[in-house]
PDB file of N, CA and C in Angstrom:
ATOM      1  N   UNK A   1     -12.227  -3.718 -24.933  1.00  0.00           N
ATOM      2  CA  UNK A   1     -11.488  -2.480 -24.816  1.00  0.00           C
ATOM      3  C   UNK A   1     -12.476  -1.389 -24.446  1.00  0.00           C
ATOM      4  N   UNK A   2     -12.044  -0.564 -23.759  1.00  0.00           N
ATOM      5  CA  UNK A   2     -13.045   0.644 -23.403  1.00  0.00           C
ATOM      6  C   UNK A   2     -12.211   1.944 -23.040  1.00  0.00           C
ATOM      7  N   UNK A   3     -12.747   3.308 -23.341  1.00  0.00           N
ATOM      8  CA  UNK A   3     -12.201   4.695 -23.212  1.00  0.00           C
ATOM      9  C   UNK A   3     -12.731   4.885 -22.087  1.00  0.00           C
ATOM     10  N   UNK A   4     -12.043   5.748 -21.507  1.00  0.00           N
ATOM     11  CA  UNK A   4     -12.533   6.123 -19.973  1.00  0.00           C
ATOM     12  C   UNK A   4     -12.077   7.876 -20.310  1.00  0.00           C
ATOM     13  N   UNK A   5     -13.321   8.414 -20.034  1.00  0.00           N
ATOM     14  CA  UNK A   5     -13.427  10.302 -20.040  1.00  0.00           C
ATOM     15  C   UNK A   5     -13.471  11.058 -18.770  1.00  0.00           C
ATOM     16  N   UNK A   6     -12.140  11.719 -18.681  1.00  0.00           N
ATOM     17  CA  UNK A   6     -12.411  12.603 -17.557  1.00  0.00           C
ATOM     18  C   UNK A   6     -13.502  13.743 -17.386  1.00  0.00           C
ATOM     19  N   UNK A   7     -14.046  14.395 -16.439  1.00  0.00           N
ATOM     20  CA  UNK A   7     -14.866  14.908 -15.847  1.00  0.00           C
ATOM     21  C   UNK A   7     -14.949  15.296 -14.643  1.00  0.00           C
ATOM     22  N   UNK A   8     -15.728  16.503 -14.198  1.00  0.00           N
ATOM     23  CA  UNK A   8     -15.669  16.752 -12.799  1.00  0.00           C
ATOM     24  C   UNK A   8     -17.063  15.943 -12.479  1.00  0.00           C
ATOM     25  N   UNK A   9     -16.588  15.441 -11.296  1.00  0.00           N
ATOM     26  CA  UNK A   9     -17.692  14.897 -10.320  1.00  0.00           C
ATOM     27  C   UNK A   9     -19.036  16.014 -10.110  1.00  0.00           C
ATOM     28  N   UNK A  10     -20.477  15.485  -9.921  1.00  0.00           N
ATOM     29  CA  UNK A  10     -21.535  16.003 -10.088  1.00  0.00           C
ATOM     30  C   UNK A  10     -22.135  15.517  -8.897  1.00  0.00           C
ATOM     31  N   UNK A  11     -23.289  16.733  -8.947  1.00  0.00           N
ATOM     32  CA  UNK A  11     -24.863  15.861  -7.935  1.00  0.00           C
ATOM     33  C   UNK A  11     -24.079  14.892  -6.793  1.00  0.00           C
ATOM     34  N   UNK A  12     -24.293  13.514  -7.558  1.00  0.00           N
ATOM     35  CA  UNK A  12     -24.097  12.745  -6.113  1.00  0.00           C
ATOM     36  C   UNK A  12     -23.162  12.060  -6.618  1.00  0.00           C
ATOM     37  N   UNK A  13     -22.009  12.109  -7.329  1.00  0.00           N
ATOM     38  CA  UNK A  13     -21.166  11.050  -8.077  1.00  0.00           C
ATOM     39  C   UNK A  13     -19.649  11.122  -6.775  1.00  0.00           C
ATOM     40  N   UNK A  14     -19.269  10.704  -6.359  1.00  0.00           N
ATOM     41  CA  UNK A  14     -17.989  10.520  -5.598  1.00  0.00           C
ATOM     42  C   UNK A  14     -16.683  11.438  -6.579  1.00  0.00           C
ATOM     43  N   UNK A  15     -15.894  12.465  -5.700  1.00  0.00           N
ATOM     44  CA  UNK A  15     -15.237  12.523  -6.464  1.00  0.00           C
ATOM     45  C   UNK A  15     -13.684  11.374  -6.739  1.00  0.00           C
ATOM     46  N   UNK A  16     -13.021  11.133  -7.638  1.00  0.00           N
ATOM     47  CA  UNK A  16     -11.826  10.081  -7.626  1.00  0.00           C
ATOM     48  C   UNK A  16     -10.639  10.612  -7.087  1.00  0.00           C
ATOM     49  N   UNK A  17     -10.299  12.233  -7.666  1.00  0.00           N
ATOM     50  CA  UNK A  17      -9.164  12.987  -7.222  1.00  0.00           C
ATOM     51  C   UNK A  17      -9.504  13.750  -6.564  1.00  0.00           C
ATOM     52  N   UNK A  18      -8.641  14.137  -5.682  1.00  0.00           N
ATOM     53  CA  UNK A  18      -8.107  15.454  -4.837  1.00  0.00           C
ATOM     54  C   UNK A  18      -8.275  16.823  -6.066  1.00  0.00           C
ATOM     55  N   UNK A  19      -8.691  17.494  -5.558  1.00  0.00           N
ATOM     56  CA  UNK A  19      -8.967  18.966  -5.853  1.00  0.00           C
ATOM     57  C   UNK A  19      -7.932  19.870  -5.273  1.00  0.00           C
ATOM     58  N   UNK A  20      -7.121  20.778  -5.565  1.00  0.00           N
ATOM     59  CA  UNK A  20      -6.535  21.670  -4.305  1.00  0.00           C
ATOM     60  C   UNK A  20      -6.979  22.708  -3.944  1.00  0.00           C
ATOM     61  N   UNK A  21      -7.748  22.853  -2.784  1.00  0.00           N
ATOM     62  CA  UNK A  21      -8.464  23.481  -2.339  1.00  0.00           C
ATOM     63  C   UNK A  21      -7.906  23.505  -1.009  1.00  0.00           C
ATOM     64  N   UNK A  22      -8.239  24.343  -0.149  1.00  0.00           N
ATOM     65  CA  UNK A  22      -7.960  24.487   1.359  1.00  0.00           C
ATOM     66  C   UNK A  22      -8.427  23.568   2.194  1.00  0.00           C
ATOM     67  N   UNK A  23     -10.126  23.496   1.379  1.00  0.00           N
ATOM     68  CA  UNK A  23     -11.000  22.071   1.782  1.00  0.00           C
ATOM     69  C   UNK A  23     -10.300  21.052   1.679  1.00  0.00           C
ATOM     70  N   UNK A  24      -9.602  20.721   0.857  1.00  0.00           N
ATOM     71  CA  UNK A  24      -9.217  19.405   0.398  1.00  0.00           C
ATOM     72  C   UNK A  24      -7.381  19.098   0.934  1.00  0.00           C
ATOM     73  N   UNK A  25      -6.861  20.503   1.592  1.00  0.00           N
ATOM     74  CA  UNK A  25      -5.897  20.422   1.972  1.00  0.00           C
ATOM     75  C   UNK A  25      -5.700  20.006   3.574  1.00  0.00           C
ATOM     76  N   UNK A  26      -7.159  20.546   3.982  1.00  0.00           N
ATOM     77  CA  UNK A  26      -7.200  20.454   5.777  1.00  0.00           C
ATOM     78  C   UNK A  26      -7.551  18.846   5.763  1.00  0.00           C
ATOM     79  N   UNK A  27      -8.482  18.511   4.822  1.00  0.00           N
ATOM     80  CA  UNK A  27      -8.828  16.852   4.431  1.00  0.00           C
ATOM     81  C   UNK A  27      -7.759  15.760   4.570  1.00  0.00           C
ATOM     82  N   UNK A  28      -6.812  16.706   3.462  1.00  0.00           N
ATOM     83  CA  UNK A  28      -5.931  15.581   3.427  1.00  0.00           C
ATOM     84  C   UNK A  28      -4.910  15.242   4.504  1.00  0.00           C
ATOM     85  N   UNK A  29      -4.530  16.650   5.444  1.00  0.00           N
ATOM     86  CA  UNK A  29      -3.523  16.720   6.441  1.00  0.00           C
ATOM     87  C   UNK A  29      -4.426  15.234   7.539  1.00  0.00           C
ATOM     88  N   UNK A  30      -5.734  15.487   7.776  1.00  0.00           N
ATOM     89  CA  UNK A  30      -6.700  14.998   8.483  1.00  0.00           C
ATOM     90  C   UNK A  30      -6.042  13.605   8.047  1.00  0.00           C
ATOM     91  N   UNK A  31      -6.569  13.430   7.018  1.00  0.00           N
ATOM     92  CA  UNK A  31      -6.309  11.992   6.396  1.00  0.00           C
ATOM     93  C   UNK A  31      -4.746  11.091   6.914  1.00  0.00           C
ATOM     94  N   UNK A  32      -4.007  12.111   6.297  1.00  0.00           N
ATOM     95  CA  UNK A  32      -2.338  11.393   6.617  1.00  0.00           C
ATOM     96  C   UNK A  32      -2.187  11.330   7.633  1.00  0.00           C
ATOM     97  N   UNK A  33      -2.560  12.068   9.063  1.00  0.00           N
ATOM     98  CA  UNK A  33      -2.892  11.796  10.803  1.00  0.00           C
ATOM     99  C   UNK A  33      -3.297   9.925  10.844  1.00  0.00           C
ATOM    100  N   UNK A  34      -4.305  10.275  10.289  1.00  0.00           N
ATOM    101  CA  UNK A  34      -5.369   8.657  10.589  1.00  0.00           C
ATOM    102  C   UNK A  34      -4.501   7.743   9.965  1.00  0.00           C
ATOM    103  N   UNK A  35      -4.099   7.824   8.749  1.00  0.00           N
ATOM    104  CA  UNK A  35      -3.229   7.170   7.812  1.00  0.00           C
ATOM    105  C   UNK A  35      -1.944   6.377   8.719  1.00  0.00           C
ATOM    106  N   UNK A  36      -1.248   7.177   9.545  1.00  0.00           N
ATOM    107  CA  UNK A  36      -0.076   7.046  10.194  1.00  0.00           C
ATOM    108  C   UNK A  36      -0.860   6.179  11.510  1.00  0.00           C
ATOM    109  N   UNK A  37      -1.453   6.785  12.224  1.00  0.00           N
ATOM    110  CA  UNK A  37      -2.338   5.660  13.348  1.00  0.00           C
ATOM    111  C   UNK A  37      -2.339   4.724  13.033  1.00  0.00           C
ATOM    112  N   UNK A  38      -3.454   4.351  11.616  1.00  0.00           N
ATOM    113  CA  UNK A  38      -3.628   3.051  11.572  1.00  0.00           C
ATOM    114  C   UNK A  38      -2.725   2.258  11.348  1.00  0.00           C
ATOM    115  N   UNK A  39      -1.118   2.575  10.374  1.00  0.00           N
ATOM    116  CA  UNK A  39       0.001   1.475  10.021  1.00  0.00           C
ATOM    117  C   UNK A  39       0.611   1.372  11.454  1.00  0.00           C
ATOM    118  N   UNK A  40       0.153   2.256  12.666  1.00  0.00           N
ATOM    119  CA  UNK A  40       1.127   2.385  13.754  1.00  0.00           C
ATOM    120  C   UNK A  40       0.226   1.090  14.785  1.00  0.00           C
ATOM    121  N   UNK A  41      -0.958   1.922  15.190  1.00  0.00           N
ATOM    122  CA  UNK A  41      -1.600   0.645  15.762  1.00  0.00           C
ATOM    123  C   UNK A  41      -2.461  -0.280  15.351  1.00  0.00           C
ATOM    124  N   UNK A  42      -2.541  -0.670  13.670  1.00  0.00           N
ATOM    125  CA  UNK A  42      -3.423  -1.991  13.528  1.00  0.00           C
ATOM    126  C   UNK A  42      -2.595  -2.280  12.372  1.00  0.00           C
ATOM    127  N   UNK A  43      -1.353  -2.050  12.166  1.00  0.00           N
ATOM    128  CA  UNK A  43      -0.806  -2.814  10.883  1.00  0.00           C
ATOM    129  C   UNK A  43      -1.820  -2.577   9.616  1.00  0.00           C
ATOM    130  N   UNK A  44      -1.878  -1.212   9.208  1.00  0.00           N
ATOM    131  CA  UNK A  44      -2.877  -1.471   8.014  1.00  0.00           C
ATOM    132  C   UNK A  44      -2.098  -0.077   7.680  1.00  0.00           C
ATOM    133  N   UNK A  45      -1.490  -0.646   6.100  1.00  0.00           N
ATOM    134  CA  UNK A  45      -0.827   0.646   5.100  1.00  0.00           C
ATOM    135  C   UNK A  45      -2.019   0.599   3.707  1.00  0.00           C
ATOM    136  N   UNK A  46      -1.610   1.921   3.653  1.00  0.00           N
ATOM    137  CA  UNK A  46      -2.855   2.545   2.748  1.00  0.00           C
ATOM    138  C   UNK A  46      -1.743   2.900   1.566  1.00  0.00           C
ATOM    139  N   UNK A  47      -2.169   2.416   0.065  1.00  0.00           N
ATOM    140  CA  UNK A  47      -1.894   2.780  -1.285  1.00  0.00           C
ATOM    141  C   UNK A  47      -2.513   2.801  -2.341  1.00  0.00           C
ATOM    142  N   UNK A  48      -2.014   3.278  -3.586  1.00  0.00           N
ATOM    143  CA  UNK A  48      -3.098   2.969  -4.668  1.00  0.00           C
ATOM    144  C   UNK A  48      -3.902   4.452  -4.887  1.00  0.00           C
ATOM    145  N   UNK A  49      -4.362   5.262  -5.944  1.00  0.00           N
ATOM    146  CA  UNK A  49      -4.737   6.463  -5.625  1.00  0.00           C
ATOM    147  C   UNK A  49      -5.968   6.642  -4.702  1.00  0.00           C
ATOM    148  N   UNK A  50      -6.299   6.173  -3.938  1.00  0.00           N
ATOM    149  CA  UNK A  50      -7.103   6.967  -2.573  1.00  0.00           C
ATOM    150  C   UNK A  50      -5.998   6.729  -1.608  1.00  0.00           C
ATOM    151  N   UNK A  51      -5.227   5.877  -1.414  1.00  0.00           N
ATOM    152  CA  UNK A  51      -4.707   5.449  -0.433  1.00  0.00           C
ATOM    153  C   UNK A  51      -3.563   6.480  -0.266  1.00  0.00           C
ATOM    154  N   UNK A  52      -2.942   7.014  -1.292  1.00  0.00           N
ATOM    155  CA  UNK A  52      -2.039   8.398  -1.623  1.00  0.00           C
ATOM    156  C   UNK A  52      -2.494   9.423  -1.570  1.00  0.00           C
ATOM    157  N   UNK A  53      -3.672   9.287  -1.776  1.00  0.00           N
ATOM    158  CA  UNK A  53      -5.080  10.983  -1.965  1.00  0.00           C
ATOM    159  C   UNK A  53      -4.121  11.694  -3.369  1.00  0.00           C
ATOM    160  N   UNK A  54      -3.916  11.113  -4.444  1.00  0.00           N
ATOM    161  CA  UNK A  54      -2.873  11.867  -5.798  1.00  0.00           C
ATOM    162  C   UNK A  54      -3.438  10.988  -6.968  1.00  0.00           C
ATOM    163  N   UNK A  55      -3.283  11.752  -8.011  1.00  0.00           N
ATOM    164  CA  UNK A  55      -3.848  10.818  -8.934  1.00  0.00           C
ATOM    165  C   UNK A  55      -2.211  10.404  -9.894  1.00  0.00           C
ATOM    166  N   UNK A  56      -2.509   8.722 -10.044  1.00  0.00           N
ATOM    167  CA  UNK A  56      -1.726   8.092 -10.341  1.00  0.00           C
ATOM    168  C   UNK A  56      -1.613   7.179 -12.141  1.00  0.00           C
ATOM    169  N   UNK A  57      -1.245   7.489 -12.563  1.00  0.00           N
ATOM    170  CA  UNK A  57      -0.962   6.561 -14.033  1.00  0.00           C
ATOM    171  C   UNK A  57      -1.420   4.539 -13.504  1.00  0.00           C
ATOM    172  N   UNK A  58      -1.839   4.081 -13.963  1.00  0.00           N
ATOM    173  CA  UNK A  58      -2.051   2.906 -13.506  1.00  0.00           C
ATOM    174  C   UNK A  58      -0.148   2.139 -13.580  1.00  0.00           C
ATOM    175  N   UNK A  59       0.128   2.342 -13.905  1.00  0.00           N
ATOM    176  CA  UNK A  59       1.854   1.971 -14.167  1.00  0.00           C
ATOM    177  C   UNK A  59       2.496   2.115 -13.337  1.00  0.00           C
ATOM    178  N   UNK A  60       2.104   3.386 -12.462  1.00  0.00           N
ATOM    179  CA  UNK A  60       2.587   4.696 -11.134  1.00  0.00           C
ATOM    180  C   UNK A  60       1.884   3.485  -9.762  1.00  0.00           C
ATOM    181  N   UNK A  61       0.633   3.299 -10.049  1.00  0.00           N
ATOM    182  CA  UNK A  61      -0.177   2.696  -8.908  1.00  0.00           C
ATOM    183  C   UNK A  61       0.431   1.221  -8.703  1.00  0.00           C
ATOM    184  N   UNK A  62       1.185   0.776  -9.935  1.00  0.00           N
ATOM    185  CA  UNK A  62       1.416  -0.901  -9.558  1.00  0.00           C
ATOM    186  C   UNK A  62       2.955  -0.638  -9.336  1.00  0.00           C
ATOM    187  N   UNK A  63       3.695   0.598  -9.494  1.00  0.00           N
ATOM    188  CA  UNK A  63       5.328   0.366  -9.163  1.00  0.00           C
ATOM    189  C   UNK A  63       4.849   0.993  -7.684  1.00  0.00           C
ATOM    190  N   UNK A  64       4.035   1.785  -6.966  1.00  0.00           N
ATOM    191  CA  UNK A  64       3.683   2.029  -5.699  1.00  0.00           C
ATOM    192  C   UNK A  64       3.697   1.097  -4.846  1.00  0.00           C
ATOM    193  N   UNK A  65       2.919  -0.113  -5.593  1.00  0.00           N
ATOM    194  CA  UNK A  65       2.389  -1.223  -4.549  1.00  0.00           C
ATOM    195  C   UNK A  65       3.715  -2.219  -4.751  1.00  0.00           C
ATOM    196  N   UNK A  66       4.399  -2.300  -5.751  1.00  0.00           N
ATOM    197  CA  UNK A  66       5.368  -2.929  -5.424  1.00  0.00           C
ATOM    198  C   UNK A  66       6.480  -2.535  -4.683  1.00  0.00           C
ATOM    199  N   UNK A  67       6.992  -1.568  -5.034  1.00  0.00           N
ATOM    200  CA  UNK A  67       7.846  -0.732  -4.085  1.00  0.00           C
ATOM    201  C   UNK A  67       7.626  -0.751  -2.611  1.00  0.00           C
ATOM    202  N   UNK A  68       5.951  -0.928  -2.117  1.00  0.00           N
ATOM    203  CA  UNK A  68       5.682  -0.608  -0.835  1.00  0.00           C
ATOM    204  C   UNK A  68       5.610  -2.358  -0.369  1.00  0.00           C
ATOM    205  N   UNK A  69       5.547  -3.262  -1.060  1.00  0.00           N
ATOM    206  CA  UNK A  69       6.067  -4.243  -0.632  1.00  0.00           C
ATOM    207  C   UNK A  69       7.232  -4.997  -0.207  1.00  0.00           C
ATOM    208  N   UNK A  70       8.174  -4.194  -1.261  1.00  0.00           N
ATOM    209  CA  UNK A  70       9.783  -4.333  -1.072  1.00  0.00           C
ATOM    210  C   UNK A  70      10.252  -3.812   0.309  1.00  0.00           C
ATOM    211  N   UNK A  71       9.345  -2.275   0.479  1.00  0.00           N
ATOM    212  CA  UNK A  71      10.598  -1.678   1.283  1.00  0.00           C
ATOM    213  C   UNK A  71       9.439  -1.450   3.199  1.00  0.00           C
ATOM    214  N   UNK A  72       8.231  -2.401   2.540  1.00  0.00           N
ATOM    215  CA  UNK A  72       7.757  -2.052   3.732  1.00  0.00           C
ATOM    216  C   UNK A  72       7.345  -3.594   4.576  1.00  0.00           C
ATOM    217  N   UNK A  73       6.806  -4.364   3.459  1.00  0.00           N
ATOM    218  CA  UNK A  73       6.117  -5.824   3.823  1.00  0.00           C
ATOM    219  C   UNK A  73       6.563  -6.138   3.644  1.00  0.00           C
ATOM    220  N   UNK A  74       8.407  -6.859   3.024  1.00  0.00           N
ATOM    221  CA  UNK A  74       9.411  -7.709   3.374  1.00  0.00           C
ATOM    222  C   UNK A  74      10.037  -7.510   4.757  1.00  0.00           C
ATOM    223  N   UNK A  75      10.398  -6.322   4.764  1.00  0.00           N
ATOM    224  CA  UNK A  75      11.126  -6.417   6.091  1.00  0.00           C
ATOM    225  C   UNK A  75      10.081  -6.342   7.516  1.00  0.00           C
ATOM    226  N   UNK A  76       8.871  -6.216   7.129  1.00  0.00           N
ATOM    227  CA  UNK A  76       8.375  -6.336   8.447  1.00  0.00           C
ATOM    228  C   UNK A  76       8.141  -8.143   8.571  1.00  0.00           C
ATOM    229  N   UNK A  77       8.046  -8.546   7.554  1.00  0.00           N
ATOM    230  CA  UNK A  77       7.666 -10.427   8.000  1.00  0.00           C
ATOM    231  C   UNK A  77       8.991 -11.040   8.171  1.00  0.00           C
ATOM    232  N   UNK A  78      10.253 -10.418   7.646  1.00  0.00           N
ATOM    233  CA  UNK A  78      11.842 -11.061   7.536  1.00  0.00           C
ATOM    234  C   UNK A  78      12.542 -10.871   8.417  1.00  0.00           C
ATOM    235  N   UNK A  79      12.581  -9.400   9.366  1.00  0.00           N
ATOM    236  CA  UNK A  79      13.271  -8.752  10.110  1.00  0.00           C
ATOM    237  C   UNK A  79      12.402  -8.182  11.248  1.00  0.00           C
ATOM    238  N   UNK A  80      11.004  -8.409  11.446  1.00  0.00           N
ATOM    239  CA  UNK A  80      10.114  -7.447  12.296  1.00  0.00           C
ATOM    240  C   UNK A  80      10.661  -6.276  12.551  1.00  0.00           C
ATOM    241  N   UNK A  81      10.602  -5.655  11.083  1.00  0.00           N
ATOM    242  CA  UNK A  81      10.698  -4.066  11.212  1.00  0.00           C
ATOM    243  C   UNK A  81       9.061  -3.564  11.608  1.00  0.00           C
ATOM    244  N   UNK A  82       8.757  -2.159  12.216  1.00  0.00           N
ATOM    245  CA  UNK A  82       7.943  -1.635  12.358  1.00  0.00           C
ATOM    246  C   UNK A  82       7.410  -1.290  10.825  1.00  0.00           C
ATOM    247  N   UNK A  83       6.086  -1.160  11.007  1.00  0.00           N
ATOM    248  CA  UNK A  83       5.020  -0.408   9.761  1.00  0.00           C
ATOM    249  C   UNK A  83       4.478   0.825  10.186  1.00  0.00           C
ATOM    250  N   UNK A  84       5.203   1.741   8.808  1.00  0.00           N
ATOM    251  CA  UNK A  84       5.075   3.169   9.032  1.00  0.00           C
ATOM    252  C   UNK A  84       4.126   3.509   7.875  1.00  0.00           C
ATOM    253  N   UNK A  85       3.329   4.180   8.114  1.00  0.00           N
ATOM    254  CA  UNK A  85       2.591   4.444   6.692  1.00  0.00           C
ATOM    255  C   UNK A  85       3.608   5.743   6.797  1.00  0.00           C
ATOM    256  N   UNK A  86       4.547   6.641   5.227  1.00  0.00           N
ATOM    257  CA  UNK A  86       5.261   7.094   4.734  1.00  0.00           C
ATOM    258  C   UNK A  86       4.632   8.618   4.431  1.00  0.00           C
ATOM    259  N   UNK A  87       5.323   9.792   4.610  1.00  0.00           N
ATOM    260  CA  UNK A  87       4.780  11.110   4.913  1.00  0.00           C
ATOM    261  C   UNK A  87       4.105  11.160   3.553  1.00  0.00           C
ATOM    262  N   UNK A  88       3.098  11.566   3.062  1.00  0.00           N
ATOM    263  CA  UNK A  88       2.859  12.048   1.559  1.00  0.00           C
ATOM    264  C   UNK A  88       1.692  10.542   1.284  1.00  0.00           C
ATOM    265  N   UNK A  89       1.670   9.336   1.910  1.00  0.00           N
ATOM    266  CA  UNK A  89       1.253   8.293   0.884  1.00  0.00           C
ATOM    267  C   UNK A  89       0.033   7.767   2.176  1.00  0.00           C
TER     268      UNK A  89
END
């Protein structure tokens, strides 16, 4: 078993969450651009909290990935629906 302590990121430590900042708002618009490219031309969807840029409950992160299997990776292998990476994720 182990506690895990929040904190702001330091020196050289990566931060985990999004900040809201202007910085972090032009980032993220940046991000969801590339985000949408890549599910458009290489089949690659992004989830999980980086993949959302939001911080998520681990409970939140596994009904995400299931949900995004239901409503995104069934019907693209069952029906060849297109893969959209989803406004916000």
């Amino acid at each position: 078993i182990m506690k895990e302590y929040s904190r702001f990121a330091e020196g050289d430590d990566e931060p985990y969450y999004p900040i809201n900042t202007p910085d972090d708002r032009d980032m993220l618009a940046k991000y969801r651009e590339r985000a949408a490219a890549e599910a458009r031309d290489n089949k690659v969807l992004f989830g999980g909290r980086l993949g959302t840029y939001q911080y998520l409950d681990m409970h939140m992160a596994i009904a995400s990935a299931l949900t995004m299997v239901d409503n995104k990776l069934v019907p693209y292998f069952t029906e060849g629906a297109a893969l959209e990476q989803e406004r916000g994720h």
